[in-house]
Each structure stands twice: as structure tokens, then as C-alpha cells.
C-alpha atoms as a PDB file:
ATOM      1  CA  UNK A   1       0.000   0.000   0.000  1.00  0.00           C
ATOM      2  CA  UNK A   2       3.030   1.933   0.780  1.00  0.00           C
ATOM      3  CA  UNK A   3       4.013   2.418  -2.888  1.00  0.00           C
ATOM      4  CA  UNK A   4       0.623   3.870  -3.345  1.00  0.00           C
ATOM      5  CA  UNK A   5       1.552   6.645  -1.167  1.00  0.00           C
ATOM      6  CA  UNK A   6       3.644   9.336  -2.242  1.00  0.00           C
ATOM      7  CA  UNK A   7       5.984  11.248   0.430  1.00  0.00           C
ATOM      8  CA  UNK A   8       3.164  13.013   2.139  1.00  0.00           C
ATOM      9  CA  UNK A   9       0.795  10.331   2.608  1.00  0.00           C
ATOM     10  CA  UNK A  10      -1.984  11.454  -0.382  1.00  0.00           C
ATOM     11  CA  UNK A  11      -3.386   8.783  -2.632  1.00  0.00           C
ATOM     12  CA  UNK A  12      -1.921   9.280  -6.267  1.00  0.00           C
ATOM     13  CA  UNK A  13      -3.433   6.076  -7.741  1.00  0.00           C
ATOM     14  CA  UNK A  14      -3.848   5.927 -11.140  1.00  0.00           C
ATOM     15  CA  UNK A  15      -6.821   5.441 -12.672  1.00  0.00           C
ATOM     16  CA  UNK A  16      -8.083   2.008 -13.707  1.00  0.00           C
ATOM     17  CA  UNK A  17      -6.923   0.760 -17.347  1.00  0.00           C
ATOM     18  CA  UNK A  18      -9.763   1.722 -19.686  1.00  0.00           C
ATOM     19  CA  UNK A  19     -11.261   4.168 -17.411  1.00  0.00           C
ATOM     20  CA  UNK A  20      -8.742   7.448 -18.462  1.00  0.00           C
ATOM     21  CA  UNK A  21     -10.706  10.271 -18.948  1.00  0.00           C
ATOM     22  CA  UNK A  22      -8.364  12.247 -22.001  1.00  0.00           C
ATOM     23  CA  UNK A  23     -10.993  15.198 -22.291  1.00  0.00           C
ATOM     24  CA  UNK A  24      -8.635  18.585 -23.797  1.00  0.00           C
ATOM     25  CA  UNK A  25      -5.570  16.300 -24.521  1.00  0.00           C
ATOM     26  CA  UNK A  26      -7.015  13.720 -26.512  1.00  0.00           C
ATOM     27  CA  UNK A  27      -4.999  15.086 -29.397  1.00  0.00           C
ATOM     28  CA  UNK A  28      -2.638  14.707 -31.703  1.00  0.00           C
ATOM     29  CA  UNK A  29      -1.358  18.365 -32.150  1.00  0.00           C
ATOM     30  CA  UNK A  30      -0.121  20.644 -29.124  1.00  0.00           C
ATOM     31  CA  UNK A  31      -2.871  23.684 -28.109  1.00  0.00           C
ATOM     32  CA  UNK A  32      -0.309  25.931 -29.335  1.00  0.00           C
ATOM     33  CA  UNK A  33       2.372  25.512 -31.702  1.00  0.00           C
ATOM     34  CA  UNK A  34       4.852  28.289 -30.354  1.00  0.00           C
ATOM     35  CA  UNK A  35       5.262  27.089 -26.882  1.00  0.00           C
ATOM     36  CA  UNK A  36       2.393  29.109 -25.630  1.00  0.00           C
ATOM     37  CA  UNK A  37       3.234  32.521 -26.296  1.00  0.00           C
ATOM     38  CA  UNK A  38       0.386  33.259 -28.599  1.00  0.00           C
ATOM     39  CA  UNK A  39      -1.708  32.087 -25.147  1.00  0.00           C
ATOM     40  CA  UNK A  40       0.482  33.855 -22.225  1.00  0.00           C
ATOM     41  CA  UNK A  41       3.624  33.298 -20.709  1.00  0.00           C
ATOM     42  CA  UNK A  42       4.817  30.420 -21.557  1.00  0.00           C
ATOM     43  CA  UNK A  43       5.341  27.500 -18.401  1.00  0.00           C
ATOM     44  CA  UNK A  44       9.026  26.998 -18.839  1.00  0.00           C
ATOM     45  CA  UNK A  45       9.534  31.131 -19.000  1.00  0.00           C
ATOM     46  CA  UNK A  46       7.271  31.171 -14.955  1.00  0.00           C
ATOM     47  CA  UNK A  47      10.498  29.201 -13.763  1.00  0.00           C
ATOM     48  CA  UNK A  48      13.158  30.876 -15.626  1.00  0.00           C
ATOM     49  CA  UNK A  49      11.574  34.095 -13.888  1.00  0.00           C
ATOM     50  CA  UNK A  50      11.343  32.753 -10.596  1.00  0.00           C
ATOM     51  CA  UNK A  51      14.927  31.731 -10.598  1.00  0.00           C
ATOM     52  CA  UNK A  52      16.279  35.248 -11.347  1.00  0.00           C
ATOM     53  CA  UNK A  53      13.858  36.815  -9.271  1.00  0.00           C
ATOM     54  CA  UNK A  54      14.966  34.929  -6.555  1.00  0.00           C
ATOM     55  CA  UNK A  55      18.737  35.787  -7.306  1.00  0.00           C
ATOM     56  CA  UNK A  56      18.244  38.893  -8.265  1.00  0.00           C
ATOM     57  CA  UNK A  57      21.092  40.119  -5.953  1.00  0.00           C
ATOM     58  CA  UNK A  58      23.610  38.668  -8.369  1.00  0.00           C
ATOM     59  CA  UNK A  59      22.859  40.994 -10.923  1.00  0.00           C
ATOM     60  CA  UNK A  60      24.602  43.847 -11.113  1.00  0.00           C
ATOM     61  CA  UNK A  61      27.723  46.112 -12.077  1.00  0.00           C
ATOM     62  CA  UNK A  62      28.150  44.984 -15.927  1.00  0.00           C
ATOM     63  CA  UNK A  63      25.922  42.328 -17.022  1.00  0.00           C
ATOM     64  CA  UNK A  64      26.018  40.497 -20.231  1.00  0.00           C
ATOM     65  CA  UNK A  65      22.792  38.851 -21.314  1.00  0.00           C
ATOM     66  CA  UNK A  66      22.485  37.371 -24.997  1.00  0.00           C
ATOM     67  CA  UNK A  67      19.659  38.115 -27.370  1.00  0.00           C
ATOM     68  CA  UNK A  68      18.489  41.349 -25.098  1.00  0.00           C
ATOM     69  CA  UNK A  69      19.145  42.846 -21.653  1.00  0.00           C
ATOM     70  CA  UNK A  70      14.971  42.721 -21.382  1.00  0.00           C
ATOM     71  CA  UNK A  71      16.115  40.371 -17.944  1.00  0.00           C
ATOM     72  CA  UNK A  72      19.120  42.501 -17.170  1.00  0.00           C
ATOM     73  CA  UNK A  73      17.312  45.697 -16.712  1.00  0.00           C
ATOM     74  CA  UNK A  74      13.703  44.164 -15.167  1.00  0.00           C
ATOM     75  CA  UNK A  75      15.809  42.098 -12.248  1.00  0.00           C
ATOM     76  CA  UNK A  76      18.607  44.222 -12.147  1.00  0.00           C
ATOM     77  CA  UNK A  77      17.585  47.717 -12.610  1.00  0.00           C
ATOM     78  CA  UNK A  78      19.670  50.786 -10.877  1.00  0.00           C
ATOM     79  CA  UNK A  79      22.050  48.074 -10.075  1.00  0.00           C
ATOM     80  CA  UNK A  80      23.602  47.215 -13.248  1.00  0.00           C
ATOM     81  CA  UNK A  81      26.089  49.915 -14.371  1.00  0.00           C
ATOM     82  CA  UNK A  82      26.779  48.412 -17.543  1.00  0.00           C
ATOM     83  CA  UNK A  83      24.487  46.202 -19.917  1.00  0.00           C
ATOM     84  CA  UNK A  84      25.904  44.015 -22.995  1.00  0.00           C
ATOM     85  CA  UNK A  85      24.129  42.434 -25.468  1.00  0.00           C
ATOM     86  CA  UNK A  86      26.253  39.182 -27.251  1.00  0.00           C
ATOM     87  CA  UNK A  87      24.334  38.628 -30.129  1.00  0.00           C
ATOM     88  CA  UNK A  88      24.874  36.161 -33.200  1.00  0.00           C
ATOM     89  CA  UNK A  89      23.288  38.221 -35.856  1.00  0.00           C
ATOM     90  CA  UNK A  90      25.498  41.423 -37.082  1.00  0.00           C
ATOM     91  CA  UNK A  91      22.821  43.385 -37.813  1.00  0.00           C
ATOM     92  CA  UNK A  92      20.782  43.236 -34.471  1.00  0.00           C
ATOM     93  CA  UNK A  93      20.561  46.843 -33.227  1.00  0.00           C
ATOM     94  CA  UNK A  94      20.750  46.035 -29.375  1.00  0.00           C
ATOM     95  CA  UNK A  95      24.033  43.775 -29.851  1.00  0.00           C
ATOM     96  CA  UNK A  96      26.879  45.473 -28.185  1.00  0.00           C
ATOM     97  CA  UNK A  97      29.121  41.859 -28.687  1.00  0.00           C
ATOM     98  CA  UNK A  98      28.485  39.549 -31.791  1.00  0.00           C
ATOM     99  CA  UNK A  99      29.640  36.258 -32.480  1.00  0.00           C
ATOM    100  CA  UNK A 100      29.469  32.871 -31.498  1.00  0.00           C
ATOM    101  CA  UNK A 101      29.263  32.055 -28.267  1.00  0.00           C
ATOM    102  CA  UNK A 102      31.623  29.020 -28.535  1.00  0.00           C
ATOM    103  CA  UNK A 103      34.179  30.154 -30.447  1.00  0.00           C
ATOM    104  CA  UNK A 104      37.297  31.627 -28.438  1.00  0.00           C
ATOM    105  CA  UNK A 105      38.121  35.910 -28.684  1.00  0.00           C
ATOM    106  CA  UNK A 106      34.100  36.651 -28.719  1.00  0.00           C
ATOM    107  CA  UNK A 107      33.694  37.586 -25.023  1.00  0.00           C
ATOM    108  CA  UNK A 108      36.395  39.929 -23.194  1.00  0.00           C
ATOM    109  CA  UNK A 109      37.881  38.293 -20.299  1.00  0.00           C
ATOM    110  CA  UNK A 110      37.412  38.778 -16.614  1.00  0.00           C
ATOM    111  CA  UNK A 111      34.873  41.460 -17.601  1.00  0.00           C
ATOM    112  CA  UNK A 112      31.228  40.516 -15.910  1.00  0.00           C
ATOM    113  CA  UNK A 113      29.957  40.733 -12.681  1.00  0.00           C
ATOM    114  CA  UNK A 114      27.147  38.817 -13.705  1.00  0.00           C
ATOM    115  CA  UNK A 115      26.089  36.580 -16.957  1.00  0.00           C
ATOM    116  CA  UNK A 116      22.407  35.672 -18.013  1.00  0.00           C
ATOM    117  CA  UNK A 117      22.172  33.037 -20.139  1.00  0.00           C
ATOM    118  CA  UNK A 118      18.671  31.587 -20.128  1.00  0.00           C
ATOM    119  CA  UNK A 119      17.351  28.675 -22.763  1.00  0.00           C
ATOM    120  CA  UNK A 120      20.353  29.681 -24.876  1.00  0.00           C
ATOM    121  CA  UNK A 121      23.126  27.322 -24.484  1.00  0.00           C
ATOM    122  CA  UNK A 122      21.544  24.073 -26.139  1.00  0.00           C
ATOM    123  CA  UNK A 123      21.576  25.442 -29.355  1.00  0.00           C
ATOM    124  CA  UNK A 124      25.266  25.455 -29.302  1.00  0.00           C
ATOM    125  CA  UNK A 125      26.360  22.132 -30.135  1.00  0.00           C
ATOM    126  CA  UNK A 126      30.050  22.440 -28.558  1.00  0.00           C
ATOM    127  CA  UNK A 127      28.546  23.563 -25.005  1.00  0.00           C
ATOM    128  CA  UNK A 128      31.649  22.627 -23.053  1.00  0.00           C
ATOM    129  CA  UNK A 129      33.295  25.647 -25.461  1.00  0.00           C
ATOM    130  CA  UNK A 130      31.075  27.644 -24.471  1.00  0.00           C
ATOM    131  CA  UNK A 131      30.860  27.236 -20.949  1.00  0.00           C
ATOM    132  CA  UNK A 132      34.418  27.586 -20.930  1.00  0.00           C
ATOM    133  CA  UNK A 133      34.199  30.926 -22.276  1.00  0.00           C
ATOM    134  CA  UNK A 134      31.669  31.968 -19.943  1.00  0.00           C
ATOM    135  CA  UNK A 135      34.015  31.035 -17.196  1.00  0.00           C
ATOM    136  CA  UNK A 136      36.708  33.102 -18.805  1.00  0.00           C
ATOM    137  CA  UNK A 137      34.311  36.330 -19.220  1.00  0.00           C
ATOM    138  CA  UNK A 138      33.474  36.567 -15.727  1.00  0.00           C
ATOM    139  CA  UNK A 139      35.398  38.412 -12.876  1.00  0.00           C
ATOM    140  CA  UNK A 140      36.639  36.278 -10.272  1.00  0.00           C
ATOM    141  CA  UNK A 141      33.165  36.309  -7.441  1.00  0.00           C
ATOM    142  CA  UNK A 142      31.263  36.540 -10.977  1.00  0.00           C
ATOM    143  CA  UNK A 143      28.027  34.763 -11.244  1.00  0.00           C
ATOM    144  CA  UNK A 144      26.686  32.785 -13.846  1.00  0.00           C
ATOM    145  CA  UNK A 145      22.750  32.331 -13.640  1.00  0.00           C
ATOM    146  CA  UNK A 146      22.087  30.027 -16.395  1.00  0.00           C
ATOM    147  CA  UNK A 147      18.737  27.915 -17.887  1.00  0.00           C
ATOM    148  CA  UNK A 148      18.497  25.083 -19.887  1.00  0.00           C
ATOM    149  CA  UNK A 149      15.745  23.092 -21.550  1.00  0.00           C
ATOM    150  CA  UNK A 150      14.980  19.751 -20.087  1.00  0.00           C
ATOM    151  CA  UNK A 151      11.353  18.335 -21.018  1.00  0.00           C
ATOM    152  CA  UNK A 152      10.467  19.961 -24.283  1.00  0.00           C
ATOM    153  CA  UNK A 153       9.291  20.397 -27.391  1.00  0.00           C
ATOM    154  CA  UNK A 154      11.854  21.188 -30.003  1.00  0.00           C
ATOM    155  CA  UNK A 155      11.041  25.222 -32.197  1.00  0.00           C
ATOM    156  CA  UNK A 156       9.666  24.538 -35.090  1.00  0.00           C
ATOM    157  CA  UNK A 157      10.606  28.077 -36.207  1.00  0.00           C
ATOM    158  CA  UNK A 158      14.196  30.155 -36.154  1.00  0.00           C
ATOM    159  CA  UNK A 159      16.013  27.872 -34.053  1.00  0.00           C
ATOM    160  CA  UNK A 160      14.671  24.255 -34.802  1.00  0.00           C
ATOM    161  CA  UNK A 161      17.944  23.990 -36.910  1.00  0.00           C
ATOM    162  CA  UNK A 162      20.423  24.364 -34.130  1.00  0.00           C
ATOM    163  CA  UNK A 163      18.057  23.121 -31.328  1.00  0.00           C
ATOM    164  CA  UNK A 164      21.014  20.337 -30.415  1.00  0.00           C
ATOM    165  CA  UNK A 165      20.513  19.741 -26.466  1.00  0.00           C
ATOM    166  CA  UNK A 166      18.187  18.788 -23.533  1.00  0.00           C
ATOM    167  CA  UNK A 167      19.478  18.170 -20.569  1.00  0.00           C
ATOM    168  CA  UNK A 168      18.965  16.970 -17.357  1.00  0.00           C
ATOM    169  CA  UNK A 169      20.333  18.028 -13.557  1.00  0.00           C
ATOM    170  CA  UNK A 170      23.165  15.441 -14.000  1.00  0.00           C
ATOM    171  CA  UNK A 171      24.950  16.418 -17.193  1.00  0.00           C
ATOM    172  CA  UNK A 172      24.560  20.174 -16.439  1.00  0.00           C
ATOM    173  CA  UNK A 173      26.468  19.385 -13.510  1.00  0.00           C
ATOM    174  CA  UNK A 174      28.979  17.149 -15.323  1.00  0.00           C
ATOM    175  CA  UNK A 175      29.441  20.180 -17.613  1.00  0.00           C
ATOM    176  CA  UNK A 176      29.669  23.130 -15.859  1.00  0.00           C
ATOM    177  CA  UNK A 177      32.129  20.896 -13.376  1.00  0.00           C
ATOM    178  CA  UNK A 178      34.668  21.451 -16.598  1.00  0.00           C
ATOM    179  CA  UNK A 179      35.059  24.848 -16.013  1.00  0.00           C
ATOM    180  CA  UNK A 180      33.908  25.762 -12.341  1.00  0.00           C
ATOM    181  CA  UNK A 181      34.454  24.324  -9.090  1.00  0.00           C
ATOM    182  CA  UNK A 182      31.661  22.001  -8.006  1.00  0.00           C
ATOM    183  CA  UNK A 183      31.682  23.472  -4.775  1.00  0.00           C
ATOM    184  CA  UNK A 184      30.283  27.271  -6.525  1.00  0.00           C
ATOM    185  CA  UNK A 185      27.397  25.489  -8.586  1.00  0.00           C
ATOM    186  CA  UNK A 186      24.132  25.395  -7.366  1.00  0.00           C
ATOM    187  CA  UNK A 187      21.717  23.338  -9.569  1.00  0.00           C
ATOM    188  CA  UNK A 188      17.638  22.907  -8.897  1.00  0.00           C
ATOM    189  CA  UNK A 189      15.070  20.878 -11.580  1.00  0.00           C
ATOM    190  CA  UNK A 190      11.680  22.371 -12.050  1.00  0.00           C
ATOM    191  CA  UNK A 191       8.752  20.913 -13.219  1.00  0.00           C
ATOM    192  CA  UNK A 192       6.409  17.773 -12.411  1.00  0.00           C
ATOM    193  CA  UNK A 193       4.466  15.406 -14.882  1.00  0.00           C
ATOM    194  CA  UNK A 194       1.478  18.181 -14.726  1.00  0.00           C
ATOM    195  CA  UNK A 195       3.531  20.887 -15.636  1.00  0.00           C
ATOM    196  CA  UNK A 196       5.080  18.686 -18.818  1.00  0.00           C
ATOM    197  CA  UNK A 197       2.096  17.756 -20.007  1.00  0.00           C
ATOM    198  CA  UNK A 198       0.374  21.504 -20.213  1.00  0.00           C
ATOM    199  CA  UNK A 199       4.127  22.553 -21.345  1.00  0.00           C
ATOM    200  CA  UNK A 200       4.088  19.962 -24.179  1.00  0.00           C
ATOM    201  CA  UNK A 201       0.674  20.986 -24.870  1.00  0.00           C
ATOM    202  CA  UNK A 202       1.851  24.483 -25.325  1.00  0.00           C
ATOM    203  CA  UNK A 203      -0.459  25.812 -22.163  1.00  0.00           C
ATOM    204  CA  UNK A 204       0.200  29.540 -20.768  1.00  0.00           C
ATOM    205  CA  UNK A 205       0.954  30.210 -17.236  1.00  0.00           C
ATOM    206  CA  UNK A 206      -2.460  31.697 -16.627  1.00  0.00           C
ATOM    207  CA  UNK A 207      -4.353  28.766 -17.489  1.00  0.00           C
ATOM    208  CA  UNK A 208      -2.758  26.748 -14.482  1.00  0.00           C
ATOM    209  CA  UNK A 209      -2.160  27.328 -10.789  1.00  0.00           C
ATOM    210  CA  UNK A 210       1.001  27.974  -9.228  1.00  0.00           C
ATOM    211  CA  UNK A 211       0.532  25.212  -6.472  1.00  0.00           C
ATOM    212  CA  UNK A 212       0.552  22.773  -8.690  1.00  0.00           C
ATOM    213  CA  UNK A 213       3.474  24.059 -11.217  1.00  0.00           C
ATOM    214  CA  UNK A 214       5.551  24.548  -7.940  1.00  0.00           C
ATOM    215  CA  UNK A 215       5.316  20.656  -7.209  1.00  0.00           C
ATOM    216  CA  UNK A 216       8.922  19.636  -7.712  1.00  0.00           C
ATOM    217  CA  UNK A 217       9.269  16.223  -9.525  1.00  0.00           C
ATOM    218  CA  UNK A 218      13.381  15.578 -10.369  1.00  0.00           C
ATOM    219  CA  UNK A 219      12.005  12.857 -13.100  1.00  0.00           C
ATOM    220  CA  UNK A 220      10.120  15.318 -14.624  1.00  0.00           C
ATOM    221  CA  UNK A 221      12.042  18.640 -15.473  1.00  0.00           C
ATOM    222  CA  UNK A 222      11.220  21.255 -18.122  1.00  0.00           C
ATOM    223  CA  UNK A 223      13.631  23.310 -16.955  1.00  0.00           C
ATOM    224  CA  UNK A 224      17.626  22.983 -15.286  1.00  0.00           C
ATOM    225  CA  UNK A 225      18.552  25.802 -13.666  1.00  0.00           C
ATOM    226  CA  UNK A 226      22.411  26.816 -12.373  1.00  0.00           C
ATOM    227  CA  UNK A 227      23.455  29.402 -10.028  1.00  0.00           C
ATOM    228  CA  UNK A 228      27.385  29.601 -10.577  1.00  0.00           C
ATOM    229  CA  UNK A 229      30.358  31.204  -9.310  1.00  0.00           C
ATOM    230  CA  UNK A 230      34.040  31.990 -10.599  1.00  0.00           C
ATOM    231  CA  UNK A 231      36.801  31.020  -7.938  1.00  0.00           C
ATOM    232  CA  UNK A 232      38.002  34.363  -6.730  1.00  0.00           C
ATOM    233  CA  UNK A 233      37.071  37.280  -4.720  1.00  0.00           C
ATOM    234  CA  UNK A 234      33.554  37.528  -3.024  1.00  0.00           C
ATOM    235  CA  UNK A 235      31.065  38.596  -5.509  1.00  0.00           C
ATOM    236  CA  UNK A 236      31.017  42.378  -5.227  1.00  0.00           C
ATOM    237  CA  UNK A 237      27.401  43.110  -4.283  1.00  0.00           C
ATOM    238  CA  UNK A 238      25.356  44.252  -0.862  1.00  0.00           C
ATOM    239  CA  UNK A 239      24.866  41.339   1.752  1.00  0.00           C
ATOM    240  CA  UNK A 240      21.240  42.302   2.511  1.00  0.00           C
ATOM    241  CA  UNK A 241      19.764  43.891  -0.699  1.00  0.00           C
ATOM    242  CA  UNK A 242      16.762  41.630  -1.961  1.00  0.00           C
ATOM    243  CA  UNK A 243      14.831  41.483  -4.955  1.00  0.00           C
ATOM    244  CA  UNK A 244      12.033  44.418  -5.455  1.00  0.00           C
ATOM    245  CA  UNK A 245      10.555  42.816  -8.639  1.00  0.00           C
ATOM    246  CA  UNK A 246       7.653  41.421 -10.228  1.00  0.00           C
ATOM    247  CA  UNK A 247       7.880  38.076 -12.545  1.00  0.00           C
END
């Protein structure tokens, strides 16, 4: 009866065989074909924002965030002094650094107080490259707050061509370990079988709850998430300033 039970004691029996009741997800096709921005924000982008929200405090002095600083500037605010922009595409106005991510000279060493690299690096197929050179770009104390994908679907857009990677707690770990000191990283899952299913389905945000998107399941994660710092001084920012933001 036990194995019945999960952790806290409530019944999570399945349903008999036959008796399923598939209702909205008796389908073929996902609700939404662009991971559920044309419904809200999407589920994987609710974690994503809770995680910087929550280390908010990391970011500041001069940040580099790739694609746009829209993260930089809503978590970080007053406190970032300088914003870059690492962009692939030459001709995107808000790039201050283009290039490839992975390929050595891009990034200026020893530079950032603070990197933001969210659902980014899996579309780099030499990751280990590039986390290297992430290492390199930060100041010693630097902090790397990174995403990645685990439980997906793959774009069927811009970036299904060089959507390369999902990955799970485990090999983040084993990857980031090639550049940083284990002891620095901090790694959580998020995500449960629930919050797959509506994710896969291409569900916003609004149409579930937060209790049950908050229900941590480690077999189940949609998103990895990495807290990381460079060996070297203490990060450079106040001991008891918290975040004053809104997700």
C-alpha cells in the first residue's frame, strides 16, 4: 500500500486501465504551436523568472545577457552599471558583442559581474566551449545564472535547426564541473508530470495554478537551472539587498 503513497501520505493512484478520462488532450497536435506565447507566458519562462527573481542580488555592475538585456534591466535595474548584449546576428541593433558564443576571442575576459544566459546554451552544439568561455568572461566572485531546456518540445521556427541539447540536472552538472568548481554550482530541476504535459501541450501560465506548477518532480524537469560562481574574490554586491521585482 506503501508504494501507493507518495511522500506526504496522499493517494496518487492511477486510474483504472480503460477508465482514463483524455478530455482537452485527446490530441494529436499541441494547443499551441509556439510554446504558448500566442496564449500567455509560456510555463518553462514562470520558472526561468522565478529563478532570477529569486537571485536577483547577483545581478549587477556589468551584465552580459544574450539576445536582449529585457532580464538585465527588469531584475537588475539601478544596479547594473553596464548592460551588454552578445548577439549572433550582425545586424541586431541592441548587440553590443556579436559572435558565437563558442568560439574563443568573442567575449572579453574577466569582464562581468554577472552573466544571463537563459534557454540559450543548447543550441550550441560544442557547449563545453562555451561554458568555458563563460568562465573566462566573468570576474573572479562573478556569477553565472544560467537555464536550460529539459522536457520539451523542439522550435519549429528560427532555431529548430540548431536546437542540439536537452538536458537533465546530472549532465549540467557534469558540464559546468569542466570549467567551475563544483563546490560554486548550485543546480535545482523544475517541473512535475502536470507541468510537462500543459508545457508539451503548449499551455500559458495563466491557465494553471502555481501550487501545482511549484510541485517539484526531479524525473520530470522542463527546466535545469544553475546558479554559478568563478573562484576568486567575493562577488562584489550588498549582503542584505533583496529582490524588489515582479515576474
Amino acid at each position: 500500500m506503501q508504494r501507493l503513497l507518495g511522500a506526504s501520505g496522499a493517494d496518487w493512484r492511477a486510474p483504472r486501465v480503460g477508465s482514463v478520462r483524455f478530455g482537452d488532450f485527446a490530441r494529436t497536435m499541441p494547443m499551441s504551436h509556439s510554446f504558448g506565447y500566442d496564449r500567455g507566458k509560456p510555463i518553462d519562462r514562470y520558472y526561468i523568472e522565478n529563478f532570477l527573481q529569486l537571485n536577483a542580488a547577483d545581478i549587477h555592475g556589468r551584465v552580459l545577457e544574450i539576445g536582449d538585456n529585457s532580464y538585465t534591466m527588469h531584475f537588475g535595474g539601478a544596479h547594473v552599471v553596464k548592460s551588454d548584449v552578445l548577439h549572433v546576428d550582425p545586424d541586431d541593433p541592441n548587440a553590443t558583442i556579436i559572435g558565437d558564443l563558442s568560439q574563443p576571442g568573442v567575449l572579453p575576459s574577466n569582464a562581468f559581474d554577472c552573466i544571463i544566459l537563459t534557454q540559450t546554451l543548447h543550441l550550441i552544439f560544442d557547449m563545453s566551449a562555451a561554458v568555458a568561455a563563460l568562465a573566462e568572461a566573468l570576474k573572479p566572485g562573478g556569477v553565472l545564472l544560467l537555464t536550460v531546456p529539459g522536457i520539451t518540445a523542439v522550435d519549429r521556427g528560427e532555431w529548430g535547426s540548431t536546437w542540439f541539447w536537452s538536458l537533465t540536472q546530472a549532465a549540467l552538472a557534469k558540464l559546468l564541473a569542466k570549467s567551475f568548481s563544483t563546490a560554486n554550482m548550485a543546480l535545482e530541476t523544475h517541473g512535475n508530470v502536470f507541468a510537462a504535459v500543459c508545457f508539451l501541450q503548449g499551455l500559458a501560465k495563466e491557465e494553471v495554478s502555481d501550487q501545482k506548477l511549484d510541485v517539484r518532480d526531479t524525473a520530470y524537469p522542463i527546466v535545469v537551472t544553475a546558479r554559478v560562481v568563478k573562484d576568486g574574490l567575493t562577488a562584489d554586491q550588498p549582503a542584505n539587498r533583496t529582490a524588489n521585482v515582479t515576474a
